[in-house]
C-alpha atoms as a PDB file:
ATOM      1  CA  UNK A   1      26.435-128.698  35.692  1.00  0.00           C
ATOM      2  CA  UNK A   2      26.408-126.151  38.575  1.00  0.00           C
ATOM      3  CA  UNK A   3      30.037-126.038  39.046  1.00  0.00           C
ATOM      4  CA  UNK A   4      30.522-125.889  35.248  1.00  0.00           C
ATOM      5  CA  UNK A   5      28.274-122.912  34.727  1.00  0.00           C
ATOM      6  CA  UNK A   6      29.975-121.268  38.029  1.00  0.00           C
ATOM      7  CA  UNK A   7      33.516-121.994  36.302  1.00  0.00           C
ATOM      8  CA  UNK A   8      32.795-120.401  33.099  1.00  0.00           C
ATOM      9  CA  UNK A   9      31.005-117.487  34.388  1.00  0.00           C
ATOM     10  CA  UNK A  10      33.820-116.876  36.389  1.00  0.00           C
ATOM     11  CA  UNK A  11      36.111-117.476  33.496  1.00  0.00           C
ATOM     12  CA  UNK A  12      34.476-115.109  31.681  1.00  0.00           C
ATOM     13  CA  UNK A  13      34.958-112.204  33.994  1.00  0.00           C
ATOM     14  CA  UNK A  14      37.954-112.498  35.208  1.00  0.00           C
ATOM     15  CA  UNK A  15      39.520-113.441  31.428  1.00  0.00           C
ATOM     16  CA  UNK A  16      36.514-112.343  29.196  1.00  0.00           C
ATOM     17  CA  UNK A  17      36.685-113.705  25.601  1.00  0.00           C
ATOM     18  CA  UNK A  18      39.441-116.014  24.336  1.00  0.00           C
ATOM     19  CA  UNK A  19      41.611-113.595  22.221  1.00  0.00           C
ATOM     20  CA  UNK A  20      43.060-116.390  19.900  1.00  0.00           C
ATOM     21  CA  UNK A  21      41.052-118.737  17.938  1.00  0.00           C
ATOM     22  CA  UNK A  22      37.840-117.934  19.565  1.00  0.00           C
ATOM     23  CA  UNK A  23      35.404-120.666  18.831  1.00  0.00           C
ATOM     24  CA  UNK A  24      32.312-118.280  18.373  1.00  0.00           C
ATOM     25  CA  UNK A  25      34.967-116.671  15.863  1.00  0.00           C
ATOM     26  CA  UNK A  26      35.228-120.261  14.113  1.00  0.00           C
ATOM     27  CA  UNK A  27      32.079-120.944  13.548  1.00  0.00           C
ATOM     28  CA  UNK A  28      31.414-118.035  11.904  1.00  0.00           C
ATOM     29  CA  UNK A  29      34.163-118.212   9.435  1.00  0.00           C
ATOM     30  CA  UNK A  30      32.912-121.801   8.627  1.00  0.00           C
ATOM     31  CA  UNK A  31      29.385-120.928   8.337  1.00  0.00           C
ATOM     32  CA  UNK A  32      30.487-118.282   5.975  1.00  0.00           C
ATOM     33  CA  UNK A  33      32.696-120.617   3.823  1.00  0.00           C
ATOM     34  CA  UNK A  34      29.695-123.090   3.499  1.00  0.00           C
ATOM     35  CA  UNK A  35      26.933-120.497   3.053  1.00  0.00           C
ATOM     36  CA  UNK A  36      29.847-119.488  -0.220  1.00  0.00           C
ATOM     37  CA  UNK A  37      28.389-122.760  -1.372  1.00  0.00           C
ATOM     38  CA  UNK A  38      24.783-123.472  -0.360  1.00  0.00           C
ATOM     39  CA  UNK A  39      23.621-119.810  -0.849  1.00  0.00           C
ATOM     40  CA  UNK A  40      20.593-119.098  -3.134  1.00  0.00           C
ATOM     41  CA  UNK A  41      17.499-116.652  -2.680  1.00  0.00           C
ATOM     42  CA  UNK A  42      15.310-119.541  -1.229  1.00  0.00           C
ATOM     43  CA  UNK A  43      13.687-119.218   2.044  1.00  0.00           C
ATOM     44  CA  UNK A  44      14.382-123.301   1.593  1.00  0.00           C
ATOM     45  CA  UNK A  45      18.092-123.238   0.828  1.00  0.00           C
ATOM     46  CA  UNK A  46      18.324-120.731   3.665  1.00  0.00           C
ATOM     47  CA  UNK A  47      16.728-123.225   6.085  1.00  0.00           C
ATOM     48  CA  UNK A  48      18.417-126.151   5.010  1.00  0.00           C
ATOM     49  CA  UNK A  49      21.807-123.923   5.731  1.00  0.00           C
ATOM     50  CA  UNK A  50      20.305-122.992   9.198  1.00  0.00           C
ATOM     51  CA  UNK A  51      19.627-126.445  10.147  1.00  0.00           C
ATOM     52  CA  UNK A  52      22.785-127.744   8.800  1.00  0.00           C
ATOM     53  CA  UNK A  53      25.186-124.970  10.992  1.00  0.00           C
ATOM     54  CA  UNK A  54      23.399-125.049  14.281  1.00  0.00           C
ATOM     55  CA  UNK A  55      23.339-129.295  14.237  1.00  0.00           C
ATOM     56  CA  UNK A  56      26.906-128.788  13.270  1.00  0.00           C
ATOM     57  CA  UNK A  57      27.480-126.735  16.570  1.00  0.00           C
ATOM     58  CA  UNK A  58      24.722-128.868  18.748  1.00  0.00           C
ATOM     59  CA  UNK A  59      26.228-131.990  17.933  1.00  0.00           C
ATOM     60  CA  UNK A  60      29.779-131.592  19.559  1.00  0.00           C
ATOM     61  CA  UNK A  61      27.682-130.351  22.898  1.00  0.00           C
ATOM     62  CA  UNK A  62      25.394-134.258  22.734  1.00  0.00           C
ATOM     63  CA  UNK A  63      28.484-135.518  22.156  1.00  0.00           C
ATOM     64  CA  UNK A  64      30.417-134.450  25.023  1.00  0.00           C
ATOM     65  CA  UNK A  65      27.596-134.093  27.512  1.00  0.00           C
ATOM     66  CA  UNK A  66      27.294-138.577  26.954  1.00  0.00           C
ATOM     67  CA  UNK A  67      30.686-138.987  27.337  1.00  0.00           C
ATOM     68  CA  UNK A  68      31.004-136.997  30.476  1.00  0.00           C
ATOM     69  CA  UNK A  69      28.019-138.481  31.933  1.00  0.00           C
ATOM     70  CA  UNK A  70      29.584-140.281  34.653  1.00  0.00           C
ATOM     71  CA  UNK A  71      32.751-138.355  34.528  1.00  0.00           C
ATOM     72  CA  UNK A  72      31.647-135.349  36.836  1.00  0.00           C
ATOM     73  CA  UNK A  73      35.392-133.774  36.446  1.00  0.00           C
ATOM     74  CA  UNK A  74      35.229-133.651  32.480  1.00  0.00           C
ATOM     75  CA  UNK A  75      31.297-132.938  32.974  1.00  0.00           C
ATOM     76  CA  UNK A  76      32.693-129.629  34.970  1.00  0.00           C
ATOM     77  CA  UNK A  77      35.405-128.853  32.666  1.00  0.00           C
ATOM     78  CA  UNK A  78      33.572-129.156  29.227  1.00  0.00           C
ATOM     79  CA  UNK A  79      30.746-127.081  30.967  1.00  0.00           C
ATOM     80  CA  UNK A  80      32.479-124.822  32.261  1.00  0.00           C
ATOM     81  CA  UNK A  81      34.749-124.309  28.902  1.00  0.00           C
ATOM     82  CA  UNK A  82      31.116-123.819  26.624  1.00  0.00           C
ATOM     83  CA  UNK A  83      29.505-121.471  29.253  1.00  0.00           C
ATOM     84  CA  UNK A  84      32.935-119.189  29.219  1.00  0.00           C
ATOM     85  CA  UNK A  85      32.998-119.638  25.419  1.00  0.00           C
ATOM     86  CA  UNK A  86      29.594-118.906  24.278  1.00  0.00           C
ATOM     87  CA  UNK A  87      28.721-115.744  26.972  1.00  0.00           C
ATOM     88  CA  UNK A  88      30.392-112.565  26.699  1.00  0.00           C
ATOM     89  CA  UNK A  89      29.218-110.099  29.729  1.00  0.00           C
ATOM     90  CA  UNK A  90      32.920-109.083  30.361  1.00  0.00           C
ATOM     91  CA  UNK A  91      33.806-108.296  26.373  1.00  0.00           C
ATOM     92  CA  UNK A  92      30.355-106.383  26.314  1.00  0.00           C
ATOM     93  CA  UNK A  93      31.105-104.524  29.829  1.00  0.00           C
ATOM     94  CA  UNK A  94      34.477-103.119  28.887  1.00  0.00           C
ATOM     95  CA  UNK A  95      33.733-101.917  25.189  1.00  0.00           C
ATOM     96  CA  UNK A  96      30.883 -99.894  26.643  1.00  0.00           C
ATOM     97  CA  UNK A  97      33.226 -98.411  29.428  1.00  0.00           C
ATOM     98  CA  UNK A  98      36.158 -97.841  27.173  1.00  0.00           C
ATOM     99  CA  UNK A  99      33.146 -95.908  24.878  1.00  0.00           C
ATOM    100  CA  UNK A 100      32.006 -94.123  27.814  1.00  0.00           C
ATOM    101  CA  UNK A 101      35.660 -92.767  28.590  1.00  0.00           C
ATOM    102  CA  UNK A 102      36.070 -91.476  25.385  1.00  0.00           C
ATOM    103  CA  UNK A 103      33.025 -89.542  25.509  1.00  0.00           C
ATOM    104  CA  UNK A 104      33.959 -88.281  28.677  1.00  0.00           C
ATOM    105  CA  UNK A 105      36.632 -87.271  27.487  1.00  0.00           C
ATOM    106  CA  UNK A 106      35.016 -85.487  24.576  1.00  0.00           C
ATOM    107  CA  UNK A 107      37.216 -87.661  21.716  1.00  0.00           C
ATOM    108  CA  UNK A 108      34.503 -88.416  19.675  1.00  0.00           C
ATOM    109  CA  UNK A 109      37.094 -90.034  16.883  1.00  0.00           C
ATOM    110  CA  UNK A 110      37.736 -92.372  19.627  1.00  0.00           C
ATOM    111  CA  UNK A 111      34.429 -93.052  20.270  1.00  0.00           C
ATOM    112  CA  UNK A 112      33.346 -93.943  17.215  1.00  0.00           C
ATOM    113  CA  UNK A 113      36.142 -96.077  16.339  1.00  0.00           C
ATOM    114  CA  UNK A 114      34.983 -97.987  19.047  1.00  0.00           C
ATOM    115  CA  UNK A 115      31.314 -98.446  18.479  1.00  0.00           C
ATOM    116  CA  UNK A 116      31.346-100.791  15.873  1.00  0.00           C
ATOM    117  CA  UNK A 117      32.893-103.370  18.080  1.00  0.00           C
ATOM    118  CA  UNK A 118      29.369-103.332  19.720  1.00  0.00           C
ATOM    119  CA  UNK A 119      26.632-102.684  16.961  1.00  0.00           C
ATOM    120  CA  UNK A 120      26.938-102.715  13.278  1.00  0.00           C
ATOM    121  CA  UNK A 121      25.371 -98.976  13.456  1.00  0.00           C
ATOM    122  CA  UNK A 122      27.213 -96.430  11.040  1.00  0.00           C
ATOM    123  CA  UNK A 123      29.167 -93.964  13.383  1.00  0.00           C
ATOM    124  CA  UNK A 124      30.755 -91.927  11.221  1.00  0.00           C
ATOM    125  CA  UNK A 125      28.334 -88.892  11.855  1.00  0.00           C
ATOM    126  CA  UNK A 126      26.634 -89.764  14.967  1.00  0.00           C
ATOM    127  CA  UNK A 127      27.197 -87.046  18.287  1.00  0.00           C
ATOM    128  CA  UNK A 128      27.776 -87.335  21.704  1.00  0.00           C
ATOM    129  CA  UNK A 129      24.191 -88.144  22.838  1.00  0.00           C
ATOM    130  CA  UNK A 130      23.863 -90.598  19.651  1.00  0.00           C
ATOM    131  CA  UNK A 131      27.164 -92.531  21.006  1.00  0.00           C
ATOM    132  CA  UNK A 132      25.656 -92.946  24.155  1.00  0.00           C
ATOM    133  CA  UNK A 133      22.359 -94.013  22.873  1.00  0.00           C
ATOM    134  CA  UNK A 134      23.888 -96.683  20.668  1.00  0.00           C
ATOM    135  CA  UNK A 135      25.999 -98.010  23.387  1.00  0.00           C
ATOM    136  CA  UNK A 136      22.744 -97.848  26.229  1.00  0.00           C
ATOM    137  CA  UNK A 137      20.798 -99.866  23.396  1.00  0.00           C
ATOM    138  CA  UNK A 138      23.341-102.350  22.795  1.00  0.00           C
ATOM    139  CA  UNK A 139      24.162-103.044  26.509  1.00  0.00           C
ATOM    140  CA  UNK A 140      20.466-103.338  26.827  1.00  0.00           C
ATOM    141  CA  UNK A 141      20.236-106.236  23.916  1.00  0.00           C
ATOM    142  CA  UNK A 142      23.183-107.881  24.344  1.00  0.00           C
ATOM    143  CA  UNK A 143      22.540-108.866  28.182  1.00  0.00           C
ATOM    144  CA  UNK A 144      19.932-111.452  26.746  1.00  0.00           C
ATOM    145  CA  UNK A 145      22.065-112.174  24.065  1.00  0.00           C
ATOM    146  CA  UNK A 146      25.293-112.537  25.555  1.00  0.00           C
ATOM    147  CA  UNK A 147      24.331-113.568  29.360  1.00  0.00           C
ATOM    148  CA  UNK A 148      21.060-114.651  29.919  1.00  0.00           C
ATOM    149  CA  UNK A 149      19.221-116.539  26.837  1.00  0.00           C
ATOM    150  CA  UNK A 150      22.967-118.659  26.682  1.00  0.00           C
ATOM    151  CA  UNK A 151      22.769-119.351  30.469  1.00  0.00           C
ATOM    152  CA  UNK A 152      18.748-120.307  29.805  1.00  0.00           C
ATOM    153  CA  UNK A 153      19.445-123.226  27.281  1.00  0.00           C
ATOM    154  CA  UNK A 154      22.377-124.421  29.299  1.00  0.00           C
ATOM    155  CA  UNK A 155      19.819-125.033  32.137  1.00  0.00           C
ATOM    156  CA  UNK A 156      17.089-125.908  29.714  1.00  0.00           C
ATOM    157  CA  UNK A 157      19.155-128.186  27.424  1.00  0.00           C
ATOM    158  CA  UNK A 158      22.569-128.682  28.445  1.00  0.00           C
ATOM    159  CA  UNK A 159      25.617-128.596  26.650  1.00  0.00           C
ATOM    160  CA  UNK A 160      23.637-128.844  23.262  1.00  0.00           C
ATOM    161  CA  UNK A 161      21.802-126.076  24.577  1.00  0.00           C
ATOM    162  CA  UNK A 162      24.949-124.314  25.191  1.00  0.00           C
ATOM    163  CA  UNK A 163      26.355-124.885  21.823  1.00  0.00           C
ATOM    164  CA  UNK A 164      23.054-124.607  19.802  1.00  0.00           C
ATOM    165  CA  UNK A 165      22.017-121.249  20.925  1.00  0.00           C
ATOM    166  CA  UNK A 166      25.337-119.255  20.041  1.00  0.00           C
ATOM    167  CA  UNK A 167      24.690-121.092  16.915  1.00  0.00           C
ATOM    168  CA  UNK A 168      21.978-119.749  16.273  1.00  0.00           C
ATOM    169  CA  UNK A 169      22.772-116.566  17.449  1.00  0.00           C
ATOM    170  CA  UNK A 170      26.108-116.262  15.258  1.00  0.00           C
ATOM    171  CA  UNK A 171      23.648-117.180  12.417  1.00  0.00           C
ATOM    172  CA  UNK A 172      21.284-114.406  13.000  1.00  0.00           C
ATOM    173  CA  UNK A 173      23.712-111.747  13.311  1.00  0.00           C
ATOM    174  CA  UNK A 174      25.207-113.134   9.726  1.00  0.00           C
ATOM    175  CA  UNK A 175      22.432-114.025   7.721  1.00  0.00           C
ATOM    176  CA  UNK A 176      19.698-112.714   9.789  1.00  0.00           C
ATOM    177  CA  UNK A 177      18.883-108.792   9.153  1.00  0.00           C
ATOM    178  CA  UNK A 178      16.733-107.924   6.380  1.00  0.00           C
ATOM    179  CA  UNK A 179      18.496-106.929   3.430  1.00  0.00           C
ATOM    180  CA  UNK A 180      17.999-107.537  -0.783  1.00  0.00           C
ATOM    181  CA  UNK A 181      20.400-110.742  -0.327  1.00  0.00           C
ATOM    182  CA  UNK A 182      19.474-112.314   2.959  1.00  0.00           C
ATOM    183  CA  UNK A 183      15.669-111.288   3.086  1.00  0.00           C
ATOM    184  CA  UNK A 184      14.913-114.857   1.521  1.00  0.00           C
ATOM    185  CA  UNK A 185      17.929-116.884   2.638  1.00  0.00           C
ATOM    186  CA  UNK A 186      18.021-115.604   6.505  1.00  0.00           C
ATOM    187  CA  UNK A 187      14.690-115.738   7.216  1.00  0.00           C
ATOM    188  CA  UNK A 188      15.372-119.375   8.949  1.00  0.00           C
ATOM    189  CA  UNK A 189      17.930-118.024  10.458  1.00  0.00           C
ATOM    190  CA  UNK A 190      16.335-115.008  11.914  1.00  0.00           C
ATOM    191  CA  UNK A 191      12.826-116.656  13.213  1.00  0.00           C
ATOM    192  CA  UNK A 192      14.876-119.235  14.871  1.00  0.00           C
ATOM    193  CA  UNK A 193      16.517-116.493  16.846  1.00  0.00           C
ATOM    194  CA  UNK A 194      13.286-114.618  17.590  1.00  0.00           C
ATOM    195  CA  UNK A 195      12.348-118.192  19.142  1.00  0.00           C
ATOM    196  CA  UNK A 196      15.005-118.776  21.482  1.00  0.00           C
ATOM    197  CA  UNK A 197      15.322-115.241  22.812  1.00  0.00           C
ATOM    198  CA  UNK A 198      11.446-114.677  23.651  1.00  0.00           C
ATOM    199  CA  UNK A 199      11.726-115.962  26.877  1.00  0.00           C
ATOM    200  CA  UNK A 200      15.489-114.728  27.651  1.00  0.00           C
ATOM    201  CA  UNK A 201      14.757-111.601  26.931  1.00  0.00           C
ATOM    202  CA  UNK A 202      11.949-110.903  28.661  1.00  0.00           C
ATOM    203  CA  UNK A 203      13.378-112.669  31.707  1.00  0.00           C
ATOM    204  CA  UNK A 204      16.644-109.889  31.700  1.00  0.00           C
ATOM    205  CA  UNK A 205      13.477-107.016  31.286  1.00  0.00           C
ATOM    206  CA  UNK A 206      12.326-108.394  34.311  1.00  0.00           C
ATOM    207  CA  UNK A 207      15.361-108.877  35.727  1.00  0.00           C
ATOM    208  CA  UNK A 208      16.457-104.959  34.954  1.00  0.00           C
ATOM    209  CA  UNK A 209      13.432-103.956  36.188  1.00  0.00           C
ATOM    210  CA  UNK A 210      14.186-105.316  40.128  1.00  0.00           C
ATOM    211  CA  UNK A 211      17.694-104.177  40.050  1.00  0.00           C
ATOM    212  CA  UNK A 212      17.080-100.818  38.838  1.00  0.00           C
ATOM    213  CA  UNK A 213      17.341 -99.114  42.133  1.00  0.00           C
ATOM    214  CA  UNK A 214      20.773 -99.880  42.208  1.00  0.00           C
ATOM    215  CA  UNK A 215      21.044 -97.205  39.225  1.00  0.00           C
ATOM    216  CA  UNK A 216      18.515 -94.897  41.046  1.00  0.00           C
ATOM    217  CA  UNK A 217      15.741 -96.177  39.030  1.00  0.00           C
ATOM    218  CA  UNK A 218      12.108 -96.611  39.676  1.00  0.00           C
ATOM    219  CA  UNK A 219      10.650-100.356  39.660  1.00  0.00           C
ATOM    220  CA  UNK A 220       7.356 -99.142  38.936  1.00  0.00           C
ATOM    221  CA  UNK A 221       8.242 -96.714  36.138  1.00  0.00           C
ATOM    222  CA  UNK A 222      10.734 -99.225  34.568  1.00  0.00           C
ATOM    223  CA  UNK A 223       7.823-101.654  34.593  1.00  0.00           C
ATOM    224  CA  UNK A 224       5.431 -99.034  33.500  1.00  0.00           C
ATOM    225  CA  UNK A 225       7.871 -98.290  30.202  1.00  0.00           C
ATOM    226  CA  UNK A 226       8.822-102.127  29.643  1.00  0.00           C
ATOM    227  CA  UNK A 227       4.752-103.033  29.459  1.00  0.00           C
ATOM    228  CA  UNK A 228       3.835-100.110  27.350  1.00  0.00           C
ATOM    229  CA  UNK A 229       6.904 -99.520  24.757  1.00  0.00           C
ATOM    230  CA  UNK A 230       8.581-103.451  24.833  1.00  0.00           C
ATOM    231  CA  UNK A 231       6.865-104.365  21.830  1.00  0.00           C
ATOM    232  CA  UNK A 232       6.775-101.626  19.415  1.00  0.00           C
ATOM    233  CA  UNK A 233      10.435-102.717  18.702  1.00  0.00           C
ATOM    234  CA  UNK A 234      10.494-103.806  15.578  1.00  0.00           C
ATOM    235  CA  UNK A 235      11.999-106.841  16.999  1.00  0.00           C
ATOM    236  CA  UNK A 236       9.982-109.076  19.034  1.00  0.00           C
ATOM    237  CA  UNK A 237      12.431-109.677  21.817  1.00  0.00           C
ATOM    238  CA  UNK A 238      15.086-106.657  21.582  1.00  0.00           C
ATOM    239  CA  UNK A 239      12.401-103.958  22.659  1.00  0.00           C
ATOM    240  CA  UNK A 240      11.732-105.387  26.116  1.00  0.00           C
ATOM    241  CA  UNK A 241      15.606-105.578  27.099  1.00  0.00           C
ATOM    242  CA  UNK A 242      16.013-101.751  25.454  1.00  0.00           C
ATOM    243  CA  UNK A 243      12.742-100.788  27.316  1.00  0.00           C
ATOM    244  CA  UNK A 244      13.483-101.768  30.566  1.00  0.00           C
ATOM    245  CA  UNK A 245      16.525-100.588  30.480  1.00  0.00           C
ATOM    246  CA  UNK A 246      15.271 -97.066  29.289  1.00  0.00           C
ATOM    247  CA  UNK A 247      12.892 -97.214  32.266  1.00  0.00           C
ATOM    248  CA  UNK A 248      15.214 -98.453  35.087  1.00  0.00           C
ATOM    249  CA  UNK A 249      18.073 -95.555  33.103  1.00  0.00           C
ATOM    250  CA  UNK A 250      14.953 -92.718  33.062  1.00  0.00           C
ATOM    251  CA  UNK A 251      16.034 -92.139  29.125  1.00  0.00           C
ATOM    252  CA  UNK A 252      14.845 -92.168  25.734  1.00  0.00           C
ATOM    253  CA  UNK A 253      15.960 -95.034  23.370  1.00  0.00           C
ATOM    254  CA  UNK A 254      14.906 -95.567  19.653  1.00  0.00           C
ATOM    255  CA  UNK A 255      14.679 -93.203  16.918  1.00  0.00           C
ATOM    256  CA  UNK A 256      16.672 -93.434  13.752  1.00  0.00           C
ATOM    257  CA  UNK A 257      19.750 -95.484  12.990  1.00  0.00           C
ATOM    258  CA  UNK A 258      22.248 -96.194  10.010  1.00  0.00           C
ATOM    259  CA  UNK A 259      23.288 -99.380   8.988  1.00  0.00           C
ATOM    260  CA  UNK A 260      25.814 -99.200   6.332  1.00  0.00           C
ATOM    261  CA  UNK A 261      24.200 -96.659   4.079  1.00  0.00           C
ATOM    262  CA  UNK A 262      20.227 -98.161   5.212  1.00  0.00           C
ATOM    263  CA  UNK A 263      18.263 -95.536   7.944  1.00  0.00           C
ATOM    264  CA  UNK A 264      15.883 -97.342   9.706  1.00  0.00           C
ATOM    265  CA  UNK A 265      13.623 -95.370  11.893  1.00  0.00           C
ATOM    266  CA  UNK A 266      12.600 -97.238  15.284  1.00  0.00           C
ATOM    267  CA  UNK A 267      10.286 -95.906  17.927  1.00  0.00           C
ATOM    268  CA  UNK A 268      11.595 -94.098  20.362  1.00  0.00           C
ATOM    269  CA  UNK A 269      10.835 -96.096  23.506  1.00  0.00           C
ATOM    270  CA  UNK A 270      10.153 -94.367  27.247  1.00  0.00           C
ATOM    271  CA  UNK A 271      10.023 -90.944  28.003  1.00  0.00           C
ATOM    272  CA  UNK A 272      12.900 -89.624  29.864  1.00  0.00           C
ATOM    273  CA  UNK A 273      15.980 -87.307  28.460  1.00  0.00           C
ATOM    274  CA  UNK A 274      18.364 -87.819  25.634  1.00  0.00           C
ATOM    275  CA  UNK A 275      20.962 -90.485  27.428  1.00  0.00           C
ATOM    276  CA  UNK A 276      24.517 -89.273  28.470  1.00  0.00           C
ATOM    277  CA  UNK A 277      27.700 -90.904  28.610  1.00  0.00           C
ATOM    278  CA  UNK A 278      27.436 -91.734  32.453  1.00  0.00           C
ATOM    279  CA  UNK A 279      24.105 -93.885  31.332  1.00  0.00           C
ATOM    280  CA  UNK A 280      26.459 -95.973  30.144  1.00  0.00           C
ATOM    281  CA  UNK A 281      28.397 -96.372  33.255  1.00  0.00           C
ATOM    282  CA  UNK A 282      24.809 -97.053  35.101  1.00  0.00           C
ATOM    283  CA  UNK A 283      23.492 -99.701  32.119  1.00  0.00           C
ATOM    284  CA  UNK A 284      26.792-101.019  32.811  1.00  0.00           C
ATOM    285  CA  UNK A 285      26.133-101.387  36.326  1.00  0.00           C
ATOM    286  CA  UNK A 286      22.731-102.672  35.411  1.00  0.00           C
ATOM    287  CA  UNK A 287      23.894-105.671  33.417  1.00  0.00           C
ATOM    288  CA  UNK A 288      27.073-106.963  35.999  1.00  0.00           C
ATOM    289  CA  UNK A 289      23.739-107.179  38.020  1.00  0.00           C
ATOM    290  CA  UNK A 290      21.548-109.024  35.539  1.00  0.00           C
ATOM    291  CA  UNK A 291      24.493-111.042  35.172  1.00  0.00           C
ATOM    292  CA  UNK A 292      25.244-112.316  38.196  1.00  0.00           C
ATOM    293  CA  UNK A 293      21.351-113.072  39.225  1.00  0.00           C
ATOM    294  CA  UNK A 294      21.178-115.048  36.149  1.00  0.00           C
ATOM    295  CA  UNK A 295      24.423-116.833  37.332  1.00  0.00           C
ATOM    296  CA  UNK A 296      23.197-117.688  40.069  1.00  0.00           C
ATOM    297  CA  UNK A 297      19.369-118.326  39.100  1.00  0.00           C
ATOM    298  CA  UNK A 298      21.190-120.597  36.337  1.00  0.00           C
ATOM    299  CA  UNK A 299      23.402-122.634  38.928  1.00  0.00           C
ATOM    300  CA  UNK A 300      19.944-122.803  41.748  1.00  0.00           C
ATOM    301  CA  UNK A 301      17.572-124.541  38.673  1.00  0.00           C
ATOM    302  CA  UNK A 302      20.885-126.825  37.247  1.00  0.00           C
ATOM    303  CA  UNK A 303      20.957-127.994  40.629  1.00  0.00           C
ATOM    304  CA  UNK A 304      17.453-129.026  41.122  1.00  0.00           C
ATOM    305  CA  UNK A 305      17.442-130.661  37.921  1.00  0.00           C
ATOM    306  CA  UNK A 306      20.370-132.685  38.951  1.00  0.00           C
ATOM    307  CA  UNK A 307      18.654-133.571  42.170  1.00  0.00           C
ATOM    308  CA  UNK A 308      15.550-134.286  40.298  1.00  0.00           C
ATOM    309  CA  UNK A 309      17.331-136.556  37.623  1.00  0.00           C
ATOM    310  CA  UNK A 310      18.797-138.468  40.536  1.00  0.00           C
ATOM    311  CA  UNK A 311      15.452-139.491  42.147  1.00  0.00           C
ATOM    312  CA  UNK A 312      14.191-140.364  38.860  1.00  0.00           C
END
């Protein structure tokens, strides 16, 4: 398991995200061909269709993690092939960067062509500062979703673990957000992903938080603005990733956002200035450093386990 999640962390940033036939990709256009079929405004149906997708995902990962029990090559391999496939810090790390050029180089068209490949916010009208907000916020989120909370059920669970969690994250990002049509149906889908990224998240908060002097931040005031802002997110795990990093940045986060024609107002979250597009070169910098601890963290536990499991 150590060398596995070494492999595929390495796989993922020197390759980032398989371009063809991604299987993160695959699941979700076979989730969305069965929800076709079992959808219905039922917080029951919904639950049943949660249950069914993420053992549909898990179940490969049991599989493979018995028959490579005693095979430590094909243990390596098929761990190493689910931790590159189901984390995404290099895909993340180069959208904001290729955002954060464009800015700099005042083509806002650019920009915002861009942004959607990172958030589902509406671009169309948002400025410079709003660009760089959405991309902070999104770094910020997506380093528990992408990195650490996959890397945490690897260690906790496995390959299922592996498996299971993008699952369940893939889910969530489908079915999940409130909305006429999914606000019954996702609600499974959505309180199972509030479950599995409590921890996770507040694990890269911390995490941010010790690595922000790297960025020229303050550990004390990034604490001070993760403790006292975290959870007025109206999520209960996105707002301590988005805090910290607002802290450890010394920016403001939050306010209002557009979601394809629906304004949702958020609370803004720290104290500092409006964020600029070299904040995204620095939250950048900030989560390659989240990343790697969590790496290596991740490898350190996976190999006490094993040690422990041997004794046993």
């Amino acid at each position: 398991m150590v060398a596995g999640i070494l492999a595929g962390a390495a796989a993922d940033a020197l390759l980032g995200d398989p371009r063809r036939a991604h299987p993160v990709a695959l699941f979700g256009r076979a989730a969305q061909a069965v929800q076709g079929r079992a959808y219905a405004d039922s917080r029951l149906r919904g639950t049943g269709y949660a249950a069914c997708c993420v053992l549909a995902a898990a179940g490969p990962g049991v599989i493979a993690a018995r028959l490579t029990r005693r095979r430590p090559w094909l243990r390596l391999a098929a761990t190493g092939a689910a931790v590159w496939t189901v984390t995404g810090a290099r895909s993340l790390m180069t959208e904001a960067d290729r955002i954060a050029a464009a800015l700099q180089a005042a083509d806002l068209p650019a920009a915002r062509a861009a942004l959607p490949n990172l958030c589902g916010r509406d671009p169309g009208h948002l400025d410079r500062s709003e660009l760089a907000r959405a991309v902070v916020e999104s770094v910020a989120e997506n380093t528990s979703d992408a990195v650490v909370a996959p890397l945490v059920w690897g260690v906790l669970a496995g390959l299922p673990g592996l498996t299971g969690y993008r699952a369940i994250n893939t889910l969530d990002a489908m079915v999940g957000h409130r909305s006429p049509r999914y606000e019954r149906f996702g609600w499974c889908s959505a309180r199972l992903d509030d479950v599995v990224n409590w921890a996770p998240a507040r694990l890269t908060g911390l995490l941010a938080v010790a690595f922000c002097p790297v960025v020229g931040g303050s550990p004390a005031r990034a604490w001070q603005v993760m403790r006292r802002y975290g959870a007025q997110h109206p999520s209960p795990n996105a707002g301590w990733c988005e805090a910290a990093f607002a802290g450890a940045l010394g920016v403001r986060l939050g306010g209002t956002n557009a979601y394809a024609g629906a304004t949702e107002h958020r609370p803004v979250l720290g104290h500092g200035r409006q964020p600029e597009p070299e904040d995204i070169r620095r939250a950048v910098r900030l989560c390659r450093l989240v990343t790697i601890a969590t790496t290596v963290v991740a490898a350190v536990m996976a190999g006490v386990g094993a040690a422990i499991e041997e004794k046993a």
